[in-house]
Each structure stands twice: as structure tokens, then as C-alpha cells.
Protein backbone atom coordinates (compact mmCIF):
# COMPACT_ATOMS: atom_id res chain seq x y z
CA UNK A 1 102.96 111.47 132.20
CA UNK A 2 104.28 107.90 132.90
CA UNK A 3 102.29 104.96 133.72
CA UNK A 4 103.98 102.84 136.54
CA UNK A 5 102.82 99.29 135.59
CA UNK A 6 100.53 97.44 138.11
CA UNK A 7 99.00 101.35 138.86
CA UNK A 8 95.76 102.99 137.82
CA UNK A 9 95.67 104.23 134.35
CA UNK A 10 95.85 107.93 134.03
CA UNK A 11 95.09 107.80 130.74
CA UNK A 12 96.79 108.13 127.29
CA UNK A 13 99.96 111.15 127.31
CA UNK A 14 98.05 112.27 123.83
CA UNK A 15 95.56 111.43 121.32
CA UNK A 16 95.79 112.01 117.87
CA UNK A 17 92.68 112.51 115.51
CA UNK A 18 92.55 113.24 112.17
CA UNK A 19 91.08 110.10 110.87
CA UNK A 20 87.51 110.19 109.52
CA UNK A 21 87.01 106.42 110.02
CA UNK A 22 88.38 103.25 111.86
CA UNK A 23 91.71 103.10 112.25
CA UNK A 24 92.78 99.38 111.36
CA UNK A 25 96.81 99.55 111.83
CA UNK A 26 99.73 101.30 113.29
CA UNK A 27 103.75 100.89 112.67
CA UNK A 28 106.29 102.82 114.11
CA UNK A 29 108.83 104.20 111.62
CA UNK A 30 111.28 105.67 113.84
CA UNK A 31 111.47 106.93 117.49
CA UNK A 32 109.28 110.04 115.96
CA UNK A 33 107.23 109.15 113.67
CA UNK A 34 104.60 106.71 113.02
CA UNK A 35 102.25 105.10 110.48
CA UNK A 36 98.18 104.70 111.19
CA UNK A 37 95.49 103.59 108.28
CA UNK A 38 91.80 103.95 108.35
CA UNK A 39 89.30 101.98 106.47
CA UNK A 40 88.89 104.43 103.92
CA UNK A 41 92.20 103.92 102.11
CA UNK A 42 93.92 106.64 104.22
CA UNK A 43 97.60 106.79 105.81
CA UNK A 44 98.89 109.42 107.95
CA UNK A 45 102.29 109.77 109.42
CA UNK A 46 102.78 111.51 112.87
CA UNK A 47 105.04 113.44 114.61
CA UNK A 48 104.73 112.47 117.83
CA UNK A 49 106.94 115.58 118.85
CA UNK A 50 105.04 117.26 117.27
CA UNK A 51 101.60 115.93 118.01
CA UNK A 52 99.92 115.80 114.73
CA UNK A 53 100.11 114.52 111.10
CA UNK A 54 102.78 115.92 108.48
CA UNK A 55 101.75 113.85 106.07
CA UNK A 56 98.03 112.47 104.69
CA UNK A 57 97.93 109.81 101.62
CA UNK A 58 95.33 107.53 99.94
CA UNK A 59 97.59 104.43 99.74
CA UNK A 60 94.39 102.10 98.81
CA UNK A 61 90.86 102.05 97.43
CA UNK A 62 88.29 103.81 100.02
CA UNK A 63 86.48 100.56 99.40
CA UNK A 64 89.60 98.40 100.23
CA UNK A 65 90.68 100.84 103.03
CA UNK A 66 93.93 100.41 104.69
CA UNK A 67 93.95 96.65 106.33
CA UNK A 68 97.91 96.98 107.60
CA UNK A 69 100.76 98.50 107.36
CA UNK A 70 104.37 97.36 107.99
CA UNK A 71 107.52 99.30 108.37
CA UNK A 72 110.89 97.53 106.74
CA UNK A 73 113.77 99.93 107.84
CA UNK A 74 116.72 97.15 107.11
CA UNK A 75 117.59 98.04 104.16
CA UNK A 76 119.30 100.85 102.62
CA UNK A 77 115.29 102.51 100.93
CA UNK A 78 113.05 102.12 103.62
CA UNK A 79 109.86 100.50 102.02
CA UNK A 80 106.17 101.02 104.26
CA UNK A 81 104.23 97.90 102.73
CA UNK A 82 100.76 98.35 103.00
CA UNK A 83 97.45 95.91 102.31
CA UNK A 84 94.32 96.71 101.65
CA UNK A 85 90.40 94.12 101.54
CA UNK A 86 90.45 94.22 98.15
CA UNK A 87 93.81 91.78 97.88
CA UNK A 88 96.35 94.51 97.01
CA UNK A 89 99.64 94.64 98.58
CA UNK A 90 101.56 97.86 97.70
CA UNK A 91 105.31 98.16 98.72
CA UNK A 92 106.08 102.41 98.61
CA UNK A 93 109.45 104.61 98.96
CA UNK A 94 109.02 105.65 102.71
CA UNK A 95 111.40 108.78 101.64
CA UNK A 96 109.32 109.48 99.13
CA UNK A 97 106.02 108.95 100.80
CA UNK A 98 107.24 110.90 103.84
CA UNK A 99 108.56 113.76 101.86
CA UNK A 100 104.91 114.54 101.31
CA UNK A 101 105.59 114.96 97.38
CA UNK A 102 102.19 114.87 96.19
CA UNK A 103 101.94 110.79 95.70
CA UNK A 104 99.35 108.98 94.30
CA UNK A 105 97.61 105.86 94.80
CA UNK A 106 99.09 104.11 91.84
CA UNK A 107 102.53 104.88 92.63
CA UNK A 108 104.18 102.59 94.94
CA UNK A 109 107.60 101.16 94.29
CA UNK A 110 106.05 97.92 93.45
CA UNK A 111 101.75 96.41 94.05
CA UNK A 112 100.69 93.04 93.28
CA UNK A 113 96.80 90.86 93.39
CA UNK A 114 97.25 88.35 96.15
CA UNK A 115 93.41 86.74 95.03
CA UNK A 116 92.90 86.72 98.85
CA UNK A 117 89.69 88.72 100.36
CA UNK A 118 89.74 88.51 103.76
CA UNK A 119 91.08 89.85 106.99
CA UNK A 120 94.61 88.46 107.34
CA UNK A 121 96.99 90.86 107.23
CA UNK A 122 100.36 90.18 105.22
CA UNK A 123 103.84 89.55 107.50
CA UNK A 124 106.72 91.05 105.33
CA UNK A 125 110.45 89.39 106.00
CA UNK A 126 113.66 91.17 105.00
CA UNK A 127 115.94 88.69 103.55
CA UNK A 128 119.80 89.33 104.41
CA UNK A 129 121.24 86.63 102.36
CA UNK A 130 122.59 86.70 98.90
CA UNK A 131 120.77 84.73 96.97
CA UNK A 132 119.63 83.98 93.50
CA UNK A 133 116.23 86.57 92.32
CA UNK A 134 114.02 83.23 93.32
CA UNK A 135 113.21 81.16 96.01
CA UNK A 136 113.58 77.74 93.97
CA UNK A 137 117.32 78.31 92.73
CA UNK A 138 118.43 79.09 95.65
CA UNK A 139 116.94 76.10 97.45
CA UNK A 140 118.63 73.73 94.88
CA UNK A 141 121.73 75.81 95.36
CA UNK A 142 121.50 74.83 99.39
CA UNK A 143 120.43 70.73 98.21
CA UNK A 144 123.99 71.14 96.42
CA UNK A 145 125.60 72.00 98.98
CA UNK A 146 124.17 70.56 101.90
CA UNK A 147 122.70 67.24 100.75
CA UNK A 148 121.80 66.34 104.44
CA UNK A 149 119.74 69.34 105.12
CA UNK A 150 117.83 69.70 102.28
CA UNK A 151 117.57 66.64 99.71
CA UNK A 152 116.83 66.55 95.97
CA UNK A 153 112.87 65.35 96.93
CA UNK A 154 112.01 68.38 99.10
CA UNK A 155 113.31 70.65 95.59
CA UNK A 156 111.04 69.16 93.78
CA UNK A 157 107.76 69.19 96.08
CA UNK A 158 108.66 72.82 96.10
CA UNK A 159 109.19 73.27 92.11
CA UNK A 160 105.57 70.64 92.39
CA UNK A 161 104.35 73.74 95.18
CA UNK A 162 104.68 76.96 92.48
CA UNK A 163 103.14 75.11 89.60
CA UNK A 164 99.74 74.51 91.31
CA UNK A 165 99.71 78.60 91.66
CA UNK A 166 98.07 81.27 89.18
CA UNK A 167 100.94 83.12 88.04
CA UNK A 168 98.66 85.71 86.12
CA UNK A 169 99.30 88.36 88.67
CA UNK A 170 101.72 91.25 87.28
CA UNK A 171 102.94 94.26 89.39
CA UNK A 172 102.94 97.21 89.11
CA UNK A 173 106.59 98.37 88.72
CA UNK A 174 108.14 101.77 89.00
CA UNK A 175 111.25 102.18 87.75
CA UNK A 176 112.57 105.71 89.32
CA UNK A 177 113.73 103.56 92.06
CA UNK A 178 115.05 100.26 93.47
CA UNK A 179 112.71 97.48 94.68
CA UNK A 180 115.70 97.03 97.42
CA UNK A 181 119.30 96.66 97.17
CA UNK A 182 120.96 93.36 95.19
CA UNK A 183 121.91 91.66 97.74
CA UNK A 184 118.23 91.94 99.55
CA UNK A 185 115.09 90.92 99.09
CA UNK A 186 111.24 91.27 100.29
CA UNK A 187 109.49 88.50 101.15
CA UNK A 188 105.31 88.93 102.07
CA UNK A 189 103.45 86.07 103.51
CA UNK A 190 99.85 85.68 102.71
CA UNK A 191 96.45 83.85 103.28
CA UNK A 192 96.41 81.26 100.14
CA UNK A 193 93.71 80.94 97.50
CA UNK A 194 93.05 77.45 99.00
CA UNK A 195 91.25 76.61 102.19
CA UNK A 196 93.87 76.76 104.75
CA UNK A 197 96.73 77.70 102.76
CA UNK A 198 99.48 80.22 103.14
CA UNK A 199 101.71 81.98 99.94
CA UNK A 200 105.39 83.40 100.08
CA UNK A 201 105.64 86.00 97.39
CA UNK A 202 109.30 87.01 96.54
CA UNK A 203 109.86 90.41 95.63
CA UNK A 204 113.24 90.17 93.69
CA UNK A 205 111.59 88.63 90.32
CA UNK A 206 110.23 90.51 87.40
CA UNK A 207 106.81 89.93 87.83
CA UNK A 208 105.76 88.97 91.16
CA UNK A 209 104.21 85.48 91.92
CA UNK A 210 103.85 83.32 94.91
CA UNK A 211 107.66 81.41 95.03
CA UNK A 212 105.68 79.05 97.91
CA UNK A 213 102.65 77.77 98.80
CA UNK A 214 102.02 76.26 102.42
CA UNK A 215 99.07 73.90 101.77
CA UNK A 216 98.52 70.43 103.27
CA UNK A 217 98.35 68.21 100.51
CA UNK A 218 97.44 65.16 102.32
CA UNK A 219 93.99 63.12 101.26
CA UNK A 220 91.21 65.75 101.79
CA UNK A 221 89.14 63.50 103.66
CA UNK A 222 92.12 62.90 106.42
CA UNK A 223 91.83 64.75 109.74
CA UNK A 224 95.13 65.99 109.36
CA UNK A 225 94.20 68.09 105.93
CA UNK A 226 94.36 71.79 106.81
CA UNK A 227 91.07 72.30 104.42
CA UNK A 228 89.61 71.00 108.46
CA UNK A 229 91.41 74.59 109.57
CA UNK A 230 89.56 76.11 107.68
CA UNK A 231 90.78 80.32 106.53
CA UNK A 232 94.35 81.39 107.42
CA UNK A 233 93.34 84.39 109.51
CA UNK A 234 96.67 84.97 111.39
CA UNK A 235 100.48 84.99 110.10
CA UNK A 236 103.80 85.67 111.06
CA UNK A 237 107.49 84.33 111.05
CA UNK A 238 109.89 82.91 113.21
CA UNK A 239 113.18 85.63 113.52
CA UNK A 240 116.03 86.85 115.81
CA UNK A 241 116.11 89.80 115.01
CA UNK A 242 113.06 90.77 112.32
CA UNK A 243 114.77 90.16 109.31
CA UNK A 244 115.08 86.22 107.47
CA UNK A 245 118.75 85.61 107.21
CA UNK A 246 118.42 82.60 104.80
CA UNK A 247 115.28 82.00 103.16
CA UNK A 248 115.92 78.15 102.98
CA UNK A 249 115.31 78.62 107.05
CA UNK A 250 112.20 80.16 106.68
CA UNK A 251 109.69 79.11 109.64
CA UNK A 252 105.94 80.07 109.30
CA UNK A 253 103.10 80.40 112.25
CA UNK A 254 99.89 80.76 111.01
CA UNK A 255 96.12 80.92 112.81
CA UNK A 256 93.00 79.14 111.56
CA UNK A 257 89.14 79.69 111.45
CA UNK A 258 88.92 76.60 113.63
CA UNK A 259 91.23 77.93 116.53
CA UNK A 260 94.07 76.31 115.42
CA UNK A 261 97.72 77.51 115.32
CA UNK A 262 100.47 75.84 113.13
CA UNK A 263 103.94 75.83 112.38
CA UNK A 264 105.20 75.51 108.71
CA UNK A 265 109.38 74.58 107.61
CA UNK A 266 109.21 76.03 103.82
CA UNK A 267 111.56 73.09 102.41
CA UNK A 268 108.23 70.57 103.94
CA UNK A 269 105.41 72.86 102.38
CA UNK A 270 102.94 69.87 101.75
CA UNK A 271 102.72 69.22 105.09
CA UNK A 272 102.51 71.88 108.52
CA UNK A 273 105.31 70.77 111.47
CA UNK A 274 102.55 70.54 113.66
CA UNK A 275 98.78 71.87 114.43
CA UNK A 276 97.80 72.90 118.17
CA UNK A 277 94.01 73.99 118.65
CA UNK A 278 94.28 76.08 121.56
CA UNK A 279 91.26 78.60 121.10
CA UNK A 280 87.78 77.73 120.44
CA UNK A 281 87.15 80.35 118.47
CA UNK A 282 88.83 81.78 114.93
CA UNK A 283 92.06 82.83 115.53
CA UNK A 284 92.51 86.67 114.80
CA UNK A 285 96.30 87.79 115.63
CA UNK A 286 99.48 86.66 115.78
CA UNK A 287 102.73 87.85 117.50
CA UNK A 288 106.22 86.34 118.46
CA UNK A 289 108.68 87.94 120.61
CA UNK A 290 111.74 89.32 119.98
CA UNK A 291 114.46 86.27 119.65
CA UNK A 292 111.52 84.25 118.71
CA UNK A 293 111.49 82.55 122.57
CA UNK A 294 107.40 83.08 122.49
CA UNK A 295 104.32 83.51 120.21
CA UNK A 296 101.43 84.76 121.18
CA UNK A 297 97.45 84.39 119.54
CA UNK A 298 94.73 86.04 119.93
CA UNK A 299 91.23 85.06 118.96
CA UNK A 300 86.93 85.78 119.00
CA UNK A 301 87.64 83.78 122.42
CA UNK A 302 87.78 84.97 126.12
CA UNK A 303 91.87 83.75 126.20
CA UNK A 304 95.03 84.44 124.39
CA UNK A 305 97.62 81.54 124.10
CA UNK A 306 101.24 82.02 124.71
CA UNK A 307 103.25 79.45 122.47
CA UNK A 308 106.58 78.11 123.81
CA UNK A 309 109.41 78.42 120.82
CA UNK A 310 112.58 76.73 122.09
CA UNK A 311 116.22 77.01 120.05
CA UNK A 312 116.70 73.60 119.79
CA UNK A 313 116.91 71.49 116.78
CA UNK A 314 114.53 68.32 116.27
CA UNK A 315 115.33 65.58 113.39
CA UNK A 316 111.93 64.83 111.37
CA UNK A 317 111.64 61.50 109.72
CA UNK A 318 109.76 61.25 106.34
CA UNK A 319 109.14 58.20 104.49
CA UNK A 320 107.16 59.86 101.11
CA UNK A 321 108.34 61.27 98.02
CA UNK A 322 106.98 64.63 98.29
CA UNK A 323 108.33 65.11 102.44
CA UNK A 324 112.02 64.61 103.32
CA UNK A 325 114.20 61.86 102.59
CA UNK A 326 113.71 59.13 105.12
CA UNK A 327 115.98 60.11 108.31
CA UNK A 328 117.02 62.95 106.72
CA UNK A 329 117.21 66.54 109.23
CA UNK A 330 114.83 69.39 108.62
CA UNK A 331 116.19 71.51 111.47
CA UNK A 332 112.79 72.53 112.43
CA UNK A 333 112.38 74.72 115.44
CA UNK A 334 111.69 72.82 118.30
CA UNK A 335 108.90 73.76 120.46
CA UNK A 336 108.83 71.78 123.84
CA UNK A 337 105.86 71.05 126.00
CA UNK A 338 104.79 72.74 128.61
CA UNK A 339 101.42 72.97 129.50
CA UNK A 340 98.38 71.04 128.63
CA UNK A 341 96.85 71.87 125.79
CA UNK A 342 94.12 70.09 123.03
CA UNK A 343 95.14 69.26 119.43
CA UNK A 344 92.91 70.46 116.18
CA UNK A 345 91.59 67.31 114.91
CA UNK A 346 93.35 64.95 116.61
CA UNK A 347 91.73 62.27 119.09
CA UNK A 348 95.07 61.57 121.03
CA UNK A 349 95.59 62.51 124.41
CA UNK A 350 96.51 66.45 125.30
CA UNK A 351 100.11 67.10 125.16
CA UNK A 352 100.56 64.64 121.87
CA UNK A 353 101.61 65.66 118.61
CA UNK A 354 100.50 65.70 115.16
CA UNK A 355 103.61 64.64 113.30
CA UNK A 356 104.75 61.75 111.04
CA UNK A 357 107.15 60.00 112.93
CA UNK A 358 105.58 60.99 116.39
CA UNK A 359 108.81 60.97 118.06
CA UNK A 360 108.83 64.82 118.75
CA UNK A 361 106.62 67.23 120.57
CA UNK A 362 106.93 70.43 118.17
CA UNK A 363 103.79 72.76 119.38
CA UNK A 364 102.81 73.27 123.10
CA UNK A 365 100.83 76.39 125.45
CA UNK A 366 102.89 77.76 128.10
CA UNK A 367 101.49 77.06 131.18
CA UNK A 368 98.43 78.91 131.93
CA UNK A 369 96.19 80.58 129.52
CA UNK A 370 95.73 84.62 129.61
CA UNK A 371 92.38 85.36 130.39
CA UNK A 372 89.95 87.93 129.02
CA UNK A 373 87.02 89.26 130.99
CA UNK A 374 85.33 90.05 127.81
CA UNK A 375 86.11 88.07 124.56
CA UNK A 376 87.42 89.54 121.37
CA UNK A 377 91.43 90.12 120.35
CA UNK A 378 92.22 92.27 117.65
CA UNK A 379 95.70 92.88 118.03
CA UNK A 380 98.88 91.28 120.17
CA UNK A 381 102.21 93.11 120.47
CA UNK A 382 104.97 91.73 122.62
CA UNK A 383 107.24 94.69 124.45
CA UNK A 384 110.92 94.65 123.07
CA UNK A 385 112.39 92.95 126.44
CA UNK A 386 109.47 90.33 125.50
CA UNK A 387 108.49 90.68 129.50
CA UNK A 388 105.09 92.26 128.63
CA UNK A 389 102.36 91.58 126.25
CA UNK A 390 99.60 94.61 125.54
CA UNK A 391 96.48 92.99 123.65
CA UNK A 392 93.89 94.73 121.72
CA UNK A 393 90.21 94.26 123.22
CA UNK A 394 87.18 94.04 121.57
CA UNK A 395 85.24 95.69 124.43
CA UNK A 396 87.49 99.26 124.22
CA UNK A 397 90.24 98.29 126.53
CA UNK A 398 94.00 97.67 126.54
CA UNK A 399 95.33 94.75 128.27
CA UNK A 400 98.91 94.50 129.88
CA UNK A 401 100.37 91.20 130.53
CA UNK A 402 103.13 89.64 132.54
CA UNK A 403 104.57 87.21 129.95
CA UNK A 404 103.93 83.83 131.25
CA UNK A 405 106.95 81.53 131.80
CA UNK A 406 107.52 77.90 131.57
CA UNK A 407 108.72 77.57 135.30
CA UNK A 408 105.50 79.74 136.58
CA UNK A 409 102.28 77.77 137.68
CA UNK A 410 99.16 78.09 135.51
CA UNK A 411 97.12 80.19 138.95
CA UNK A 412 99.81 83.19 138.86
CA UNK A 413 98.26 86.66 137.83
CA UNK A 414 99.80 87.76 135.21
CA UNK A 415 97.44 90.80 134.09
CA UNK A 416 99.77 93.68 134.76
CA UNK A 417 96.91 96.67 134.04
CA UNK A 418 94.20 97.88 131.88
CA UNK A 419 94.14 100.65 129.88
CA UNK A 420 90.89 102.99 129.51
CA UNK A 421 90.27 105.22 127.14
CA UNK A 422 88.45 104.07 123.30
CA UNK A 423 84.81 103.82 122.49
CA UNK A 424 85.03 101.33 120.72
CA UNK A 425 87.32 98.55 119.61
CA UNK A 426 90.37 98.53 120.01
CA UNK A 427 92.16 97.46 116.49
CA UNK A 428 95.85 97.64 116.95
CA UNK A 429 98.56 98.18 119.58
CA UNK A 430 102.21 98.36 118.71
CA UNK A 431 105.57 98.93 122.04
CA UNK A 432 108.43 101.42 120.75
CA UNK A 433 110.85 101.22 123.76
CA UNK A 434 111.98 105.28 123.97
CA UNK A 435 114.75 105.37 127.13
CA UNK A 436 113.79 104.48 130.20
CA UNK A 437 110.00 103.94 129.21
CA UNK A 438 108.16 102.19 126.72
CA UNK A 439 105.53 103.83 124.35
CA UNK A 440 102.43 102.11 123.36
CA UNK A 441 99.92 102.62 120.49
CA UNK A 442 96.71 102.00 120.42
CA UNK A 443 94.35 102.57 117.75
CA UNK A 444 90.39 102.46 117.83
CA UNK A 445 87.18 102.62 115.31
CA UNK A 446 86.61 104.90 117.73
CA UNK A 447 88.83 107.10 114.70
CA UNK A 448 91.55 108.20 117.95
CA UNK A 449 95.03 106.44 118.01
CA UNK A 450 96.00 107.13 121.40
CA UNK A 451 99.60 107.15 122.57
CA UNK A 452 100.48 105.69 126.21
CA UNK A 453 103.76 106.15 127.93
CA UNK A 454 104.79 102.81 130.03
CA UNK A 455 107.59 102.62 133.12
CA UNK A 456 108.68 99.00 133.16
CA UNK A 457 111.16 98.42 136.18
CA UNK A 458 108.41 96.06 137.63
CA UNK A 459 107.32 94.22 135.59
């Protein structure tokens, strides 16, 4: 049964149980299969030809349960990384885990602390670049060779950046397979230790340690310190095409406690691009669209934001030792304004910006919020056209939005339909576009992860 959007729900095609508790996160592995994990440490993968689970694993404590799950197909071993509340992030052979060999929880291809308890789930990047095993070599390789894009000062704030990081942490490691191929590499962005900060852990070293670490390091007492953010409770990354193709190019967007969103460069990690407040509440999920055009967050609020993420480049102009050489380009994505929109802790006007040369509007809303009749986002996923946006409601239900455009007016409806069918929250939702139709995911503490099958011609 297909769902013809802007038409009554007739309910999910099928519903898988098997769970015994919440399910807190879905990925799709392939056209057939996909990933679920419950907050008892389980992960099952489904057939959805099949309509039920071939495979059940304990990938994480019951205690720690399975916070998210992330499929990285780009390379030549699939890897499923997986997260659980106790600060464990465990990277497994998908081959192996799929071949339902009898695994156990200690054997993932590689695991590592994090020293982060909370409810952020890690983003994982593929890298696609050859590169030297670590982030810091290869970013004085690029000052080498590009001296106008990345000069000898922002090197050593990031060399300053590692040092200020526990590197205690050791994986892990099993050695009956490859990590990923040489000329690859993992990299898994999560909440920081400190208030408001975010890490970059690269994969390709020996023993695994944050390369980066995001963290304003203005004076504390300054409004612009991201301690007044307060947790990182959202992350994500800025990509074409899902993958990082140069890690030196690396753009972060991370959501606060306070409502805020930010934007960070990694070769300016003392200091975010810019800070936008544009929920009143925490900030719970995070989602950009393919081509990285639009983000999307979600928070405890009764709205979700849709960020505008133009291609062009801006020039930022530092005058410190520890930003970018004065006049010097940091080919940071430029995010136009569109809407009106208030900034974190800033007393300027709506619209301005929070940047050091104020010369360039970097973070804006597209026009018009989204609005929820009840409050409460769990989850955001944007279609893979980017034309739709399916959010994951507190109160049950599954929204369906029209994305919002610059050129529409802020009154337009853009709710497209609502799903029905969870008791209770709805945790995730995750679009697989199948041939003509789109499938959606939607899983519940309800213990059901229900599968919906979406026409899109009218949207």
C-alpha cells in the first residue's frame, strides 16, 4: 500500500516487533535490510522482504543500551558504528555482524571511551582523501601547500586544540580485519568533555584520541563563550554526497542546551563561524540535506528550524594569534539570510551576526518556521530529493513536511501529512528512496519500528 502525500494515512505497509524495549535508532543498510537498537543494548537487522529479523546482537551494555547506529557503506568493509549512554562508540564488520556468526559484545573492529554521558548521538564521516594516519600532519601538509588557505597560526591553535585533551582512552583493536582501507579513514564527531564543546576522533591512528576539539576558547565571562550554550546535544556535518572528501574542509553543525545552533570550520576550532538561537528550548536533532543546500533542527520546542546553507565562499578576517592570519581566507560555507531570526547571546538586532569582522552574515532561518501542534522532536530526516522533511514527534506522530524555500513566504503550509500509528514516542525516522516511492522508518518506545511506503510526485 502507497501513501499519496497530502492524503489520509492508511497506516504503516508493516510493523516489525521483536524488540523488548524502546527502540532509540534506525539505519538503512541496503535497499533490504536495515539496522534498529533498543535501550537494552540490542541490534537487529531486518529483512524487509522478508518481514522479520535474521539477525539479533548485544552490541552494548543493557545499561548503556543502543543510543545510535550509523551505516558507512563507502568503503570497501562496510563498518555499522554504533553508540551506546555509557560513552562507548564501537565501529563492527557489517559482513561479519550480518553473517550472524555468533559475535560478541567485545568484538567490534575497533571501540573507544568518548568521556561523554549524555544523549548526543555521534555523526561518523568517511574520509576519501589520502592523507597522512592524523588530522594534524595533514593540515600542515595543506599550510605547505596552500599558504593562503590555511596559515602556519591556525596549525598551531590546532596542535594547541589536541593537547588540552585526555589522551588516556585506548581501543579496543581487532586485528582479523582492517579498520578501513589505506587510503580511507573514519572520522566520529562527538559531544566534548567541556561545556559546549565538540571532539573529532580519527580512526586511522593506533590508539584512538580526539585529533580536534571544537571549543570556544574566548574569556569565559564573554557572551560569545559557548560554556553560555551550554551541552552539545545535536551534531552533524556539512557534505555533498555523505562522505568528507578532505578533512582540512571539514564543516561542523552542532545544537545546544540553550536552543542554539552553530557552525564550526575545523582549521578555526577556538572559535564557532557563527551561533543562531532559533529554538527556545534544547536542541535535540540535527539533519542536513543531501548536497548540503539545508539543515534542519529539531528541539523540546513546538517548531523545527530549517537552516539556509548556500555554496558560496565568504573571506573571514582574524586579527589574533590563535584565529587566522589577518585577511587571510577560511573558505567557510556561506550561509545567507533569509528570514528573521534571534541570535544566542547576542543583543544586536535579528538578522545580525556573531562574527569577528562582522562583515558577513554566515547563519540564517529560512523563511517561516515549521510548526508543531504538540512540542517535542526526536528525530529529523530529510527525503533524498531534499523536497520533504518527516520529523519524529514526541506525542506518537510522524510529521511530513514540504521543505520550505527561500523564495516562499513565511504563511505557506508546508505540513504535507501526519502519520498515525505509535503509542508512544516516536524516536527515529530515516527515507530510503526504493523506485518510484520512498520508504520511511519510524521507530517508537512503543518497542514497533513501523515501515511506511511514500508516493512523492506532489510534493
Amino acid at each position: 500500500m502507497t501513501m499519496a502525500i497530502g492524503s489520509e494515512s492508511p497506516g504503516p505497509v508493516t510493523v516489525l516487533r521483536g524488540h523488548e524495549g524502546d527502540v532509540q535508532c534506525c539505519d538503512f543498510v541496503n535497499d533490504d535490510v536495515l539496522a534498529t537498537g533498543d535501550i537494552h543494548g540490542i541490534c537487529k537487522l531486518w529483512s524487509l522482504e522478508k518481514r522479520r529479523a535474521v539477525v539479533t546482537q548485544r552490541l552494548h551494555d543493557p545499561l548503556a543500551g543502543v543510543l545510535s547506529l550509523q551505516h558507512l557503506g563507502a568503503c570497501e568493509a562496510p563498518r555499522l558504528i554504533s553508540s551506546g549512554r555509557d560513552g562507548t562508540v564501537k565501529i563492527w564488520d557489517l559482513e561479519r555482524l550480518s553473517s550472524g556468526q555468533g559475535m560478541k559484545m567485545e568484538d567490534p573492529v575497533m571501540e573507544f571511551q568518548t568521556g561523554v554521558y549524555s544523549f548526543c548521538q555521534p555523526r561518523s564521516a568517511l574520509i576519501r582523501k589520502a592523507c597522512p594516519p592524523n588530522v594534524e600532519d595533514h593540515l600542515n601538509e595543506e599550510s605547505r601547500r596552500e599558504p593562503e588557505a590555511c596559515s602556519s597560526s591556525v596549525c598551531e591553535t590546532i596542535l594547541d586544540a589536541t593537547q588540552v585533551v585526555s589522551h588516556t582512552s585506548r581501543p579496543h583493536l581487532n586485528a582479523t580485519a582492517p579498520l578501513v582501507p589505506h587510503d580511507n579513514g573514519i572520522l566520529v564527531l562527538t559531544a566534548g568533555t567541556s561545556a559546549g564543546g565538540v571532539n573529532v576522533w580519527d580512526m586511522r591512528t593506533p590508539v584512538v584520541r580526539p585529533c580536534l576539539s571544537l571549543c570556544d576558547a574566548s574569556d569565559t565571562t564573554s557572551s560569545s563563550s559557548s560554556c553560555k550554550f551550554g551541552m552539545c546535544m545535536a551534531l552533524s556535518y556539512l557534505s555533498q554526497d555523505g562522505t568528507v572528501q578532505d578533512v582540512t574542509r571539514l564543516k561542523v553543525i552542532a545544537g545546544y542546551e540553550d536552543g542554539s545552533v552553530a557552525v564550526w570550520d575545523v582549521r578555526r576550532p577556538h572559535k564557532n563561524l557563527e551561533a543562531v538561537r532559533g529554538h527556545t528550548e534544547p536542541v535535540m536533532c540535527l539533519t542536513v540535506a543531501p548536497g548540503s543546500c539545508l539543515a534542519a533542527s529539531g528541539a523540546a520546542d513546538s517548531k523545527l528550524c530549517c537552516w539556509s546553507l548556500p555554496t558560496s565562499v565568504p573571506t573571514l578576517t582574524c586579527s589574533t594569534k590563535s584565529s587566522l592570519r589577518a585577511g587571510a581566507p577560511c573558505h567557510g560555507e556561506d550561509l545567507r539570510p533569509v528570514g528573521v531570526t534571534t541570535i544566542g547571546s547576542c543583543t544586536r538586532s535579528a538578522g545580525a551576526i556573531c562574527k569577528d569582522d562582522d562583515s558577513t552574515h554566515l547563519l540564517s532561518l529560512v523563511s517561516g518556521d515549521l510548526q508543531l501542534s504538540q512540542p517535542g522532536c526526536n528525530g529529523l530526516d530529510f527525503s533524498p530529493d531534499g523536497r520533504m522533511l518527516a520529523s519524529a514527534g514526541w506525542d506518537g506522530k510522524v510529521r511530513l513536511f514540504k521543505t520550505p524555500r527561500q523564495s516562499e513566504k513565511s504563511k505557506k503550509r508546508n505540513l504535507l501529512g501526519v502519520l498515525e500509528y505509535h503509542q508512544s514516542q516516536v524516536t527515529a525516522v530515516r527515507f530510503r528512496q526504493l523506485h518510484e516511492e520512498y520508504a520511511l522508518i519510524s521507530t517508537s518506545r512503543d518497542k514497533c519500528v513501523a515501515l511506511w511506503a511514500l508516493q512523492h510526485e506532489n510534493c
